[in-house]
N, C-alpha and C. Protein backbone atom coordinates (compact mmCIF):
# COMPACT_ATOMS: atom_id res chain seq x y z
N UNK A 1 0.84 -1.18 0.00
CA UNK A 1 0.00 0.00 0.00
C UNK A 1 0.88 1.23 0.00
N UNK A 2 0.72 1.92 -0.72
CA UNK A 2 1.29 3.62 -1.05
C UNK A 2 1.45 4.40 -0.03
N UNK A 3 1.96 4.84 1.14
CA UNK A 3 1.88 5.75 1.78
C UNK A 3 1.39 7.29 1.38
N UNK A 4 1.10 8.56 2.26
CA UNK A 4 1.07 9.76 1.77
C UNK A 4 1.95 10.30 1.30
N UNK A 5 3.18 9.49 1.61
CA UNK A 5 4.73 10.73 1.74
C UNK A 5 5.10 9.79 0.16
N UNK A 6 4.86 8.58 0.05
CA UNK A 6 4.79 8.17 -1.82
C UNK A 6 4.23 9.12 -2.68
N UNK A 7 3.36 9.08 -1.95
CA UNK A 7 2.32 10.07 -3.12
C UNK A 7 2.88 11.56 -3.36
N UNK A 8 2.96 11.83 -2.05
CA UNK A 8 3.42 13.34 -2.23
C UNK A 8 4.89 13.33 -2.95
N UNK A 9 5.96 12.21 -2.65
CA UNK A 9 6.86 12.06 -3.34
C UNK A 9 6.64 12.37 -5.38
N UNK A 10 5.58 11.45 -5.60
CA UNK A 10 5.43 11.71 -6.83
C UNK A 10 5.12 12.61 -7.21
N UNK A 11 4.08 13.15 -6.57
CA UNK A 11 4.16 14.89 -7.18
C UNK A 11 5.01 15.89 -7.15
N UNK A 12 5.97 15.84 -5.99
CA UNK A 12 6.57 16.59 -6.40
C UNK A 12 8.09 16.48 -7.30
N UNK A 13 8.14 14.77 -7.82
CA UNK A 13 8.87 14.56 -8.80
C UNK A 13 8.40 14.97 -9.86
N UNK A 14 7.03 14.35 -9.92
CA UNK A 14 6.43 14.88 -11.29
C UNK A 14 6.30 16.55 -11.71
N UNK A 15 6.93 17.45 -10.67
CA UNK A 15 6.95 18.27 -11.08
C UNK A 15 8.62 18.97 -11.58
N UNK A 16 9.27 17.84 -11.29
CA UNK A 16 10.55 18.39 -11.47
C UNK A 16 11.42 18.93 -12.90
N UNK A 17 10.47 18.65 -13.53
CA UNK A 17 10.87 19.15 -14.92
C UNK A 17 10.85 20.74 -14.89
N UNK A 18 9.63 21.23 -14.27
CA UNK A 18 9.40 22.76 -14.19
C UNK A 18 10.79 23.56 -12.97
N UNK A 19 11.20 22.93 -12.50
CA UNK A 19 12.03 23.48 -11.17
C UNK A 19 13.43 23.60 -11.76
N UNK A 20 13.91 24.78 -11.61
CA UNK A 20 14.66 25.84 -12.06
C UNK A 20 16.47 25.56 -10.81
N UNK A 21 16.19 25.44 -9.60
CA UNK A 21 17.15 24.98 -8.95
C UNK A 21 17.62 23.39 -8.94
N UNK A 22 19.22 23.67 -8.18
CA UNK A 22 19.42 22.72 -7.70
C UNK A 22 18.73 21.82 -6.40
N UNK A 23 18.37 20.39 -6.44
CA UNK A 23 17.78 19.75 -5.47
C UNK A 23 17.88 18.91 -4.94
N UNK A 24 18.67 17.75 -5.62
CA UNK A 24 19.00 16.40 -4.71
C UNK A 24 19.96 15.79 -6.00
N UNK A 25 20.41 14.42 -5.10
CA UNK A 25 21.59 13.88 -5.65
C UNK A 25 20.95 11.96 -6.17
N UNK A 26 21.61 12.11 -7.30
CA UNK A 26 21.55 10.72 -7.56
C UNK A 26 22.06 9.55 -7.42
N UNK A 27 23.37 10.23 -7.68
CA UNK A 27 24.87 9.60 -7.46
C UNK A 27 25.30 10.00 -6.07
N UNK A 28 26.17 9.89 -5.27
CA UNK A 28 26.88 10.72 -4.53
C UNK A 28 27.46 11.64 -4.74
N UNK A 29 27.89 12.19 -5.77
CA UNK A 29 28.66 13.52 -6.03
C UNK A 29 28.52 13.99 -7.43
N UNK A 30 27.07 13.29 -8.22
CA UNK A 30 26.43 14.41 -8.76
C UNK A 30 24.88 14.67 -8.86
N UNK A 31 24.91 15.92 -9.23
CA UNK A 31 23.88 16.50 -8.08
C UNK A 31 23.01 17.18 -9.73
N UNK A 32 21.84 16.70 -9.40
CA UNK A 32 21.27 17.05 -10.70
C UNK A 32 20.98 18.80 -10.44
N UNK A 33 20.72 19.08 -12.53
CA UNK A 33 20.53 20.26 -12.17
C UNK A 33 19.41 20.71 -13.32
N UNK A 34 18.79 21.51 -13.32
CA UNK A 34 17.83 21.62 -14.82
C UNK A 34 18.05 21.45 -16.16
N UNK A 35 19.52 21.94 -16.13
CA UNK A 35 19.99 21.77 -17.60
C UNK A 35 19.96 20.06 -17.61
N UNK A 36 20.82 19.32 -16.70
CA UNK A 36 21.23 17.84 -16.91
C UNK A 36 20.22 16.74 -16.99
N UNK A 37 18.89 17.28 -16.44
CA UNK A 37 17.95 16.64 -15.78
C UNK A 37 17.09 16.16 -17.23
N UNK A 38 16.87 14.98 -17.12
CA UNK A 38 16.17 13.80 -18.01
C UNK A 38 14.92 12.90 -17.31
N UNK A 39 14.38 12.42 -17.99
CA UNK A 39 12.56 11.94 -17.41
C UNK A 39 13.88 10.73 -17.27
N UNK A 40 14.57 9.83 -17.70
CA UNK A 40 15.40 8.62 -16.90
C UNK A 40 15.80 9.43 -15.34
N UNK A 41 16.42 10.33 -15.55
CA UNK A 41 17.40 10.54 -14.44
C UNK A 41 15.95 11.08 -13.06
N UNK A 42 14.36 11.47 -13.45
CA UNK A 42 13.81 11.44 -12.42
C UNK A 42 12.68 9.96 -12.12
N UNK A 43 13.44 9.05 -12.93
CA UNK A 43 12.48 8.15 -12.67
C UNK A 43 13.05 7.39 -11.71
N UNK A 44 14.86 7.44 -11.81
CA UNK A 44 15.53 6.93 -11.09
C UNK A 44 15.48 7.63 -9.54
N UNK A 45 15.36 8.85 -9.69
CA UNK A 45 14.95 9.78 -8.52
C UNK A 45 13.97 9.11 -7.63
N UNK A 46 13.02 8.71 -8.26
CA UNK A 46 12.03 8.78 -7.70
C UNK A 46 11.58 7.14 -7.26
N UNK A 47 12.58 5.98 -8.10
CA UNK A 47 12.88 4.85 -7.59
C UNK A 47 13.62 4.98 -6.27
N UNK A 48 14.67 5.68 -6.02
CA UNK A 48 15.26 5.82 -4.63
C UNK A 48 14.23 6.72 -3.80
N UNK A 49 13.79 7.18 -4.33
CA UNK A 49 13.45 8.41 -3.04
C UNK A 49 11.81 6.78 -2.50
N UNK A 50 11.10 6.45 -3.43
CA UNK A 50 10.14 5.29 -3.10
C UNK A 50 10.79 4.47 -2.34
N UNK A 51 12.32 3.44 -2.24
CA UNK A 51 12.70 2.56 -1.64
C UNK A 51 12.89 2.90 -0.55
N UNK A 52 13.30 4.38 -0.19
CA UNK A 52 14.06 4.76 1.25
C UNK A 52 13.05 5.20 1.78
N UNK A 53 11.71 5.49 1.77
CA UNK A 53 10.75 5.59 2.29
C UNK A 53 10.20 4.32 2.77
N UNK A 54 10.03 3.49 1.73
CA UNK A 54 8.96 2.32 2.36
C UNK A 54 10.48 1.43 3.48
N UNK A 55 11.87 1.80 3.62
CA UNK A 55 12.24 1.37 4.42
C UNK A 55 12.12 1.93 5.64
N UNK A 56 11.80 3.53 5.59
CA UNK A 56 11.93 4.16 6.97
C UNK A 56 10.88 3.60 7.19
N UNK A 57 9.53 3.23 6.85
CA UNK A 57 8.04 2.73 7.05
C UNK A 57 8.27 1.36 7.87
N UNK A 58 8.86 0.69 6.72
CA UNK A 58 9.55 -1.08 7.74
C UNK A 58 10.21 -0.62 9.09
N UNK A 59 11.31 0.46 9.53
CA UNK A 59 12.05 0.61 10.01
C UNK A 59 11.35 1.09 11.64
N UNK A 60 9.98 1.73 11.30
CA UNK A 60 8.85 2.40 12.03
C UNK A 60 8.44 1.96 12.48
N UNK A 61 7.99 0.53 11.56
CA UNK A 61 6.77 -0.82 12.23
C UNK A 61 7.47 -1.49 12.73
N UNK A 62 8.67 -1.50 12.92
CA UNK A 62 9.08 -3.04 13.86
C UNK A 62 10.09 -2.09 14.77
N UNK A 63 9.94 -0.87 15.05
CA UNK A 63 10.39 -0.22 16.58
C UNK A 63 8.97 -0.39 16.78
N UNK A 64 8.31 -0.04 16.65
CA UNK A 64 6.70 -0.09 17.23
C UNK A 64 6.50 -1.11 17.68
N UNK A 65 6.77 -2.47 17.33
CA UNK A 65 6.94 -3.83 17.17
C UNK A 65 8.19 -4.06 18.85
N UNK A 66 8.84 -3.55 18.55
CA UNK A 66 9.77 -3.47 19.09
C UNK A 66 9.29 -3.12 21.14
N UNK A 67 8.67 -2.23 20.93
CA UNK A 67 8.16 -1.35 22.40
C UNK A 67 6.84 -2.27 23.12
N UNK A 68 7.67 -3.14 23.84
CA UNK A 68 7.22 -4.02 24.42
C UNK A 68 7.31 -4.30 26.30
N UNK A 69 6.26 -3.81 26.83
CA UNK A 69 6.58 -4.14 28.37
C UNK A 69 5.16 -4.32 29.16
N UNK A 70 4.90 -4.77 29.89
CA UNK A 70 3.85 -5.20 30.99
C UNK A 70 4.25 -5.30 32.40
N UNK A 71 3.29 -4.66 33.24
CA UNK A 71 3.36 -5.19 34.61
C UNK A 71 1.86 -5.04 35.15
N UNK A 72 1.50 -5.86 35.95
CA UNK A 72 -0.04 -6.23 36.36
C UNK A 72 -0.01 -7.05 37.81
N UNK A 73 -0.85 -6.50 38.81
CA UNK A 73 -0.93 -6.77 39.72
C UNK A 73 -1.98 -7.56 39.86
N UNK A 74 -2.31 -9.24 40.75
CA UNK A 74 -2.96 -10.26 40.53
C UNK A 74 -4.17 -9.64 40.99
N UNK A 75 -4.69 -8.55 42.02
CA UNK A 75 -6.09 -8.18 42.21
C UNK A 75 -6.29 -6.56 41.96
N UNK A 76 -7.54 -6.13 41.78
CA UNK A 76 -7.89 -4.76 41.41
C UNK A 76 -8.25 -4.10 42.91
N UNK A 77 -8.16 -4.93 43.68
CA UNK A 77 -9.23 -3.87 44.61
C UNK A 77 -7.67 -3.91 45.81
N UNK A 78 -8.15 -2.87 46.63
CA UNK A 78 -7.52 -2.69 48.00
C UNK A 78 -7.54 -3.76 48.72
N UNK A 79 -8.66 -4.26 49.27
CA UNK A 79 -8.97 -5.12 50.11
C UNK A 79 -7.64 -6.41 50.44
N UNK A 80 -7.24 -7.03 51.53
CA UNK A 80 -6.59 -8.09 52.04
C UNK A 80 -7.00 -9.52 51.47
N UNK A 81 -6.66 -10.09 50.32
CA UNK A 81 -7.61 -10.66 49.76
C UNK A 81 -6.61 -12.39 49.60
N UNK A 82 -6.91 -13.25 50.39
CA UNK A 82 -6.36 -14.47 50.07
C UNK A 82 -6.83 -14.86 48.47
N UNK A 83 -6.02 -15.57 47.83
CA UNK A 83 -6.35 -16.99 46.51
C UNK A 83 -5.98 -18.38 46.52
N UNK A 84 -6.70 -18.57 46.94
CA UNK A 84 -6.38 -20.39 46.75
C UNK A 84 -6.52 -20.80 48.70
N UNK A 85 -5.91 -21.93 48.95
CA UNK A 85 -5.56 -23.13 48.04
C UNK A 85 -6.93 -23.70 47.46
N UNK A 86 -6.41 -24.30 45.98
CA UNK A 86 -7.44 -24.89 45.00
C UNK A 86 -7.16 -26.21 44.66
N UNK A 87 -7.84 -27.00 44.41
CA UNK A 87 -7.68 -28.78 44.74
C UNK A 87 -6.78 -29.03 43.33
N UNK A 88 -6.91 -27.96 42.08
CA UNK A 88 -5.73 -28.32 41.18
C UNK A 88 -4.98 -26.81 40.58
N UNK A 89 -3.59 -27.12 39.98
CA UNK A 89 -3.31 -26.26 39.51
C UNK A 89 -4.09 -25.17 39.31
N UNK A 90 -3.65 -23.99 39.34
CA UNK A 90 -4.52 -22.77 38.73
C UNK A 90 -3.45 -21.80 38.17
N UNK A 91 -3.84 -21.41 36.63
CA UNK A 91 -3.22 -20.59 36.30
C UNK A 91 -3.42 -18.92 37.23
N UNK A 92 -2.82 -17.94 37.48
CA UNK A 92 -3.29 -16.73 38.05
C UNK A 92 -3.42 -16.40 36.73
N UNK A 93 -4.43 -14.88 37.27
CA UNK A 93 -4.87 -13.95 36.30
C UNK A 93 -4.50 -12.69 37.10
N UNK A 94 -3.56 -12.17 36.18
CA UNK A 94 -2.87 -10.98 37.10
C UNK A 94 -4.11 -10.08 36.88
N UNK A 95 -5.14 -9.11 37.27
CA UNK A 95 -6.04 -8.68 36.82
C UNK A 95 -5.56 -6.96 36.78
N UNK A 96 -4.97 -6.26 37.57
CA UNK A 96 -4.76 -4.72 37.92
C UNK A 96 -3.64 -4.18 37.00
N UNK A 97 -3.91 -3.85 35.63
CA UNK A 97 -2.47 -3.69 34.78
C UNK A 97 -2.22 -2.26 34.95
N UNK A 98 -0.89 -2.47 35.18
CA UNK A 98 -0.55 -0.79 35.42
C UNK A 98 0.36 -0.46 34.03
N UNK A 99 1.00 -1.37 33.64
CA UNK A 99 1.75 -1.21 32.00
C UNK A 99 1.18 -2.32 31.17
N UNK A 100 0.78 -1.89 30.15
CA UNK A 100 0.54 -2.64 28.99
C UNK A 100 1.19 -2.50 27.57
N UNK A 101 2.44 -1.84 27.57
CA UNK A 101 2.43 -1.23 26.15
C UNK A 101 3.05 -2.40 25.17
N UNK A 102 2.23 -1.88 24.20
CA UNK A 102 2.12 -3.33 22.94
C UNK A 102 0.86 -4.07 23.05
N UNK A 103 0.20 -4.19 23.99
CA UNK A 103 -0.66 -4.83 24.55
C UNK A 103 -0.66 -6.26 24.24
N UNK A 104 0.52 -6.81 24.19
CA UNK A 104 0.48 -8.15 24.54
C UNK A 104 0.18 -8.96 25.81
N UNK A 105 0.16 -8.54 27.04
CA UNK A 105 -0.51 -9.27 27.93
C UNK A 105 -1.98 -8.79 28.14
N UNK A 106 -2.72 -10.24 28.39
CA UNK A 106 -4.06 -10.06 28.59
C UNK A 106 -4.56 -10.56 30.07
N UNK A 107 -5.31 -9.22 30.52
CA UNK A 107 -5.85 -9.12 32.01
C UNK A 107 -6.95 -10.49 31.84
N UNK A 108 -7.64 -10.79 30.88
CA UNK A 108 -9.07 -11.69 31.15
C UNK A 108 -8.50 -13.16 31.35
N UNK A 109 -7.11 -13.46 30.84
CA UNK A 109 -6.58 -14.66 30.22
C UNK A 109 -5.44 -15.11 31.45
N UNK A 110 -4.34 -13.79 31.88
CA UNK A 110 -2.97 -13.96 32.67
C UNK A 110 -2.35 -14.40 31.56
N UNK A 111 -2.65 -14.70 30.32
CA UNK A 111 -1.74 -14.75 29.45
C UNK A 111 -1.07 -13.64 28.64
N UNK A 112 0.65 -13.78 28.72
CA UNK A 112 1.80 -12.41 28.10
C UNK A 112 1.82 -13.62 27.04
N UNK A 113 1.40 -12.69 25.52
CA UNK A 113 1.70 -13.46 24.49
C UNK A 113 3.12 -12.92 23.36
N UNK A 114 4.29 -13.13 23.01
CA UNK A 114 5.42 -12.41 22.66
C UNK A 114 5.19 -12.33 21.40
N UNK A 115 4.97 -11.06 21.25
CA UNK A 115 4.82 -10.35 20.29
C UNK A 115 5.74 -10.58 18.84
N UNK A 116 7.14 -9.88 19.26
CA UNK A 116 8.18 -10.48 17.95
C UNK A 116 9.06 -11.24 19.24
N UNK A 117 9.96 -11.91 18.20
CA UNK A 117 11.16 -12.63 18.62
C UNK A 117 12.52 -12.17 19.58
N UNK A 118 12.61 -12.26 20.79
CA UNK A 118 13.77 -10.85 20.70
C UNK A 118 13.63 -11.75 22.40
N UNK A 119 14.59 -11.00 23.12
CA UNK A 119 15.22 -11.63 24.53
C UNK A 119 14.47 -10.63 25.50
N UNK A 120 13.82 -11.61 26.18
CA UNK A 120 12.56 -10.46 27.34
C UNK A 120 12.87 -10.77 28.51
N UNK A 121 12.87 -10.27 29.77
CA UNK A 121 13.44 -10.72 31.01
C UNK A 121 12.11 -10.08 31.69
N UNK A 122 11.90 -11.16 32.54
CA UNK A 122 10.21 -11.80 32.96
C UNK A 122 10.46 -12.09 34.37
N UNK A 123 9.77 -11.66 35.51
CA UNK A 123 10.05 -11.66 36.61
C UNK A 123 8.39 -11.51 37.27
N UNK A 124 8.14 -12.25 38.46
CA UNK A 124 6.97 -11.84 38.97
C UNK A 124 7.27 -12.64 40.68
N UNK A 125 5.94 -11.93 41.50
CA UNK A 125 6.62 -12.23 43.15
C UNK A 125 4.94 -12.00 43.76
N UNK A 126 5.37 -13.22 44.88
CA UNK A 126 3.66 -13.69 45.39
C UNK A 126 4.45 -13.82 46.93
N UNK A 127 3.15 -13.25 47.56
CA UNK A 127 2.67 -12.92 49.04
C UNK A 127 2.35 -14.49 49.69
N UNK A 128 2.80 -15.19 50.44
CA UNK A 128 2.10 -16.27 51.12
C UNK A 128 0.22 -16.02 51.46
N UNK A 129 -0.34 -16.90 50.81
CA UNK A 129 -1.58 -16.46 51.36
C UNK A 129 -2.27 -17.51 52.47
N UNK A 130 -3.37 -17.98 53.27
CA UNK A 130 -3.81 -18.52 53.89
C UNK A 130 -3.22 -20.04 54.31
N UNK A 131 -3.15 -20.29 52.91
CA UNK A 131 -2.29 -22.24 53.63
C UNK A 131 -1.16 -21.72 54.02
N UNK A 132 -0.22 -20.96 54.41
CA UNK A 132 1.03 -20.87 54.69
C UNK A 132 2.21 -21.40 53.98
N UNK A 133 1.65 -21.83 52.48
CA UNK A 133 2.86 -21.97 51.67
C UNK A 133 2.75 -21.30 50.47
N UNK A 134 3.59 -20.93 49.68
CA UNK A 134 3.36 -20.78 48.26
C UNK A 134 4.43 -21.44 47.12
N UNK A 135 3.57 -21.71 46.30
CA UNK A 135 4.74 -22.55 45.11
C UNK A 135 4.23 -22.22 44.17
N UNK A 136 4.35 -21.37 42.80
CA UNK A 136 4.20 -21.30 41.74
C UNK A 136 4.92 -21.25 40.47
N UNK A 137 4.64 -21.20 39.52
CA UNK A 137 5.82 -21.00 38.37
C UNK A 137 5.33 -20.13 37.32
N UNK A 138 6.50 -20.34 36.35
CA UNK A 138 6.26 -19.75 35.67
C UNK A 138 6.41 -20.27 34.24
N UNK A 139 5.42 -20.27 34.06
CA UNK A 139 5.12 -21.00 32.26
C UNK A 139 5.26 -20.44 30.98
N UNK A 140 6.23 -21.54 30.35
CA UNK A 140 6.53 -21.28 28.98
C UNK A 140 5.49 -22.18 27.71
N UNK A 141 4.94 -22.03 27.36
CA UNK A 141 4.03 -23.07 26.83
C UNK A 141 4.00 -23.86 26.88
N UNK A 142 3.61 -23.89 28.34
CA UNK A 142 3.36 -25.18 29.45
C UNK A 142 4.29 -25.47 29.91
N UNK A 143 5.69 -25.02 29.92
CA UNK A 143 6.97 -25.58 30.29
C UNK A 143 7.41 -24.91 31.62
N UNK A 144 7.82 -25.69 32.42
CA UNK A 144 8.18 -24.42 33.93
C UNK A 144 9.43 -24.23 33.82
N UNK A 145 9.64 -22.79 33.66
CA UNK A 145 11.01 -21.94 33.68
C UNK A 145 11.83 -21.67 34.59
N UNK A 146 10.59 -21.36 35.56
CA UNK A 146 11.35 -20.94 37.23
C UNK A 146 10.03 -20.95 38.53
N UNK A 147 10.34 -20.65 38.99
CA UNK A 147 9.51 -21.05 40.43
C UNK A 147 10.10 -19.93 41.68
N UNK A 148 8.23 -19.77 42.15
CA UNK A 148 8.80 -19.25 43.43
C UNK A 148 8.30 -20.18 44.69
N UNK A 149 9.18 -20.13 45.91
CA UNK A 149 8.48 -21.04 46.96
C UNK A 149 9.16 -20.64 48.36
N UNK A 150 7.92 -20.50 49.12
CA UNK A 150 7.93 -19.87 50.51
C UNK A 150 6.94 -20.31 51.47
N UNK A 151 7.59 -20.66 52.94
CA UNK A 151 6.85 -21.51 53.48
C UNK A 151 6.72 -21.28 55.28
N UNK A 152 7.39 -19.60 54.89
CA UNK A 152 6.95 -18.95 55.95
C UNK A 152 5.83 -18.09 56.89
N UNK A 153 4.53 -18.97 56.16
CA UNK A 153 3.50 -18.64 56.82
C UNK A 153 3.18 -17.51 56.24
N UNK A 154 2.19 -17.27 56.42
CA UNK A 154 0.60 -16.42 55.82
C UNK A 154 1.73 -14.59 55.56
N UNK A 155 1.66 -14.46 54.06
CA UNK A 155 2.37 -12.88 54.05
C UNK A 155 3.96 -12.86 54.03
N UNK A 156 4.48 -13.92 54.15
CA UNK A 156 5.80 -14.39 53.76
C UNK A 156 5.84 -13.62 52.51
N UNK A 157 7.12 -13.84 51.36
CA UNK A 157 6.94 -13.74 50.23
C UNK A 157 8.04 -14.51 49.28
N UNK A 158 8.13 -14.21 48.16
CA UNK A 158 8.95 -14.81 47.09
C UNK A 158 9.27 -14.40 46.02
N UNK A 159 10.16 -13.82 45.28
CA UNK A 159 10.28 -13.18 44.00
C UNK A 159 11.47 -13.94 43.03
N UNK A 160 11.23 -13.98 41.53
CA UNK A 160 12.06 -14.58 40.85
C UNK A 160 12.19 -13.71 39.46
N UNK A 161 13.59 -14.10 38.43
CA UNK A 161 13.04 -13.64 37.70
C UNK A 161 14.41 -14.07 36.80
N UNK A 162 14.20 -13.79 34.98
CA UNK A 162 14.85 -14.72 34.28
C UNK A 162 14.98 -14.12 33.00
N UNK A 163 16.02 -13.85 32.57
CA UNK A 163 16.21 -13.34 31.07
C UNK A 163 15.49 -14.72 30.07
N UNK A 164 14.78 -14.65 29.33
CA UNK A 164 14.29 -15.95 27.97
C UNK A 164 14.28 -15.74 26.98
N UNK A 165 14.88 -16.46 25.48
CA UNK A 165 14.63 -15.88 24.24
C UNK A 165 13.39 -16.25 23.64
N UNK A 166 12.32 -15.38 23.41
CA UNK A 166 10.88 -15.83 23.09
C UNK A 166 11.10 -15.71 21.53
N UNK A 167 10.35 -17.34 21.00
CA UNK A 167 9.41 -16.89 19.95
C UNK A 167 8.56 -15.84 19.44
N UNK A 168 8.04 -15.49 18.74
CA UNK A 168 7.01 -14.80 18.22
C UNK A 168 5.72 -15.73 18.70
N UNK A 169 4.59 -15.37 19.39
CA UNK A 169 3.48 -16.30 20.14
C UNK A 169 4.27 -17.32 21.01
N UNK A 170 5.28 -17.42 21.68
CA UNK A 170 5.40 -17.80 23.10
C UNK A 170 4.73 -17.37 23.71
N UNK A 171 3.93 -18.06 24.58
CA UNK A 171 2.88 -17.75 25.69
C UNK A 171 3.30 -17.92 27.24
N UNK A 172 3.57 -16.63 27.76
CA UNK A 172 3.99 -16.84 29.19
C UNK A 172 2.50 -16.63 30.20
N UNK A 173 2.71 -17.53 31.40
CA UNK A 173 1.79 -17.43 32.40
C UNK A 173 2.17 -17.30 33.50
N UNK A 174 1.35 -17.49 34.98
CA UNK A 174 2.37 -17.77 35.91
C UNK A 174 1.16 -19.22 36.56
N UNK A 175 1.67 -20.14 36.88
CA UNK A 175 0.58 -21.25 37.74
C UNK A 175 0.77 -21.34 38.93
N UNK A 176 -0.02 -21.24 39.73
CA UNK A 176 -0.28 -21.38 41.32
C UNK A 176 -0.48 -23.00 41.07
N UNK A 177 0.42 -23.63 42.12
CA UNK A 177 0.10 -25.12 42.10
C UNK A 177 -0.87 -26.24 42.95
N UNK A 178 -1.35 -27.08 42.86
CA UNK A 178 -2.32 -27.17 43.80
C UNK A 178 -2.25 -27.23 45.52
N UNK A 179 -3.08 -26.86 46.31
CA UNK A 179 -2.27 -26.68 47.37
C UNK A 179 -2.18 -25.20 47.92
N UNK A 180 -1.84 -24.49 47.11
CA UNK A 180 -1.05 -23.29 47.83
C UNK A 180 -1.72 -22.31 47.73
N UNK A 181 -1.27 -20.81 48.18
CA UNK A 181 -2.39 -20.22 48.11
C UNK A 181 -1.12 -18.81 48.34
N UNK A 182 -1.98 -17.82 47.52
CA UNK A 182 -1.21 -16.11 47.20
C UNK A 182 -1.72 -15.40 47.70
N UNK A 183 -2.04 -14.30 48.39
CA UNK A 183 -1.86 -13.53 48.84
C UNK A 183 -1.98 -11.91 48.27
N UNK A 184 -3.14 -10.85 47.73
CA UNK A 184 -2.53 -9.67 47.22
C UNK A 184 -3.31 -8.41 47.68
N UNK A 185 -3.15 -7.07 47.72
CA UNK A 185 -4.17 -6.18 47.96
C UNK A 185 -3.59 -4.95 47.11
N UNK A 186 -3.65 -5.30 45.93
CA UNK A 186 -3.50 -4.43 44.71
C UNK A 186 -2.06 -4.24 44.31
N UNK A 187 -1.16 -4.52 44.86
CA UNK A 187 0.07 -4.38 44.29
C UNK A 187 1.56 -5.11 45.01
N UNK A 188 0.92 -6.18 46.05
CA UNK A 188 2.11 -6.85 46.45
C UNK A 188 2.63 -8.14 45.53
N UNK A 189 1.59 -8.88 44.96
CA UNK A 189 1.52 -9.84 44.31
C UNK A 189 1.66 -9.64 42.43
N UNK A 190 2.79 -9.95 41.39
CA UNK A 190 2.96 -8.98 40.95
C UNK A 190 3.30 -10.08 39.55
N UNK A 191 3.25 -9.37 38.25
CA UNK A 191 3.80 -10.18 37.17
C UNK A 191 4.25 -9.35 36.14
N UNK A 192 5.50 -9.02 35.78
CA UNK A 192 6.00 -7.87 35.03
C UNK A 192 6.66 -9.06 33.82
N UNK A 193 7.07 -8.20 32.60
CA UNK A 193 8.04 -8.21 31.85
C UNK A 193 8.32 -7.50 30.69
N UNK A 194 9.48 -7.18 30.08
CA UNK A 194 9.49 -6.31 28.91
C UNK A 194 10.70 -6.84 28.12
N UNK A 195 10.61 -6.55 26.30
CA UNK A 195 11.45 -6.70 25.86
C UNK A 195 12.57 -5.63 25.76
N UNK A 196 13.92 -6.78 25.87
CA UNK A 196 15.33 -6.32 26.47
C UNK A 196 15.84 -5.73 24.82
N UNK A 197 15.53 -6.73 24.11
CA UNK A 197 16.02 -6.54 22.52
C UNK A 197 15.45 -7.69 21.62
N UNK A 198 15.21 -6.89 20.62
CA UNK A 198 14.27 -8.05 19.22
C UNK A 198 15.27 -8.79 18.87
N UNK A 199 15.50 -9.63 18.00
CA UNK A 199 16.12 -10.67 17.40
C UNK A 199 16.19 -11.26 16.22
């Protein structure tokens, strides 16, 4: 698809026959001028001036691509709020997002889905809640990466965290395991990550 700055490019090539000054270069060190100037020499103009555009365009979409980070806290409200223990695994759902940009993680799901390919360092940390232990991990499409575990009674805590090279749709989570139980009141209980560099 054509951008505006194509378009406008062409017009104002297509007007370069009428233009009386010097204006841009073809070569490196020669520099067209009205007398020299030929419908080849602005078609070629206007082949470079089209390529180096639709690269700054590529160059645009994948920094955009590029600006990737999340952090989300497992509950929305204030309140002192135990989770779990639950008779099986449970994925958390971090629900309170305070960064989303890229919007690859999803509050409804607890699933961070990786956007492009590139090295993201992923860290998240849980409150002991009611059973007095906690054990959870942290999932790579379905694979456990790392783990936190604390067994110092109710409000204890645990934090971990791990440079990974993600795919493009690697799906990170975090799972509470059966048994245990977290702990949050809007921002102790926590699941961050952002990309370090694309790949």
């Amino acid at each position: 698809m054509m951008s505006g700055w194509v378009v406008f490019m062409l017009v104002v090539c297509g007007a370069v026959r009428d233009v009386t000054s010097n204006f841009t270069l073809i070569d490196d060190d020669e520099f067209l001028t009205p007398e020299k100037t030929t419908e080849e020499d602005v078609r070629v103009l206007l082949k470079q001036l089209t390529a180096r555009v639709e690269e700054l365009e590529r160059e645009r979409e994948n920094r955009g691509k590029s600006q990737v980070a999340f952090s989300a806290a497992l509950l929305t409200n204030e309140q002192w709020t135990h989770h779990g223990p639950f008779d099986t695994d449970t994925r958390l759902v971090f629900r309170k997002v305070t960064t989303n940009i890229g919007n690859a993680y999803n509050p409804e799901t607890g699933i961070f889905t990786a956007p492009v390919k590139g090295l993201y360092y992923i860290r998240f940390t849980g409150c002991v809640g009611e059973s007095g232990s906690l054990n959870a991990a942290l999932m790579k499409n379905e694979q456990n990466m790392f783990a936190i575990f604390d067994t110092r009674n109710t409000h204890g805590s645990g934090s971990n965290g791990m440079a990974l090279v993600l795919e493009e749709g690697d799906r990170l989570s975090v799972t509470l395991w059966s048994g245990q139980s977290i702990f949050d009141q809007s921002r102790l209980s926590t699941f961050t990550g952002f990309l370090v560099c694309p790949m």
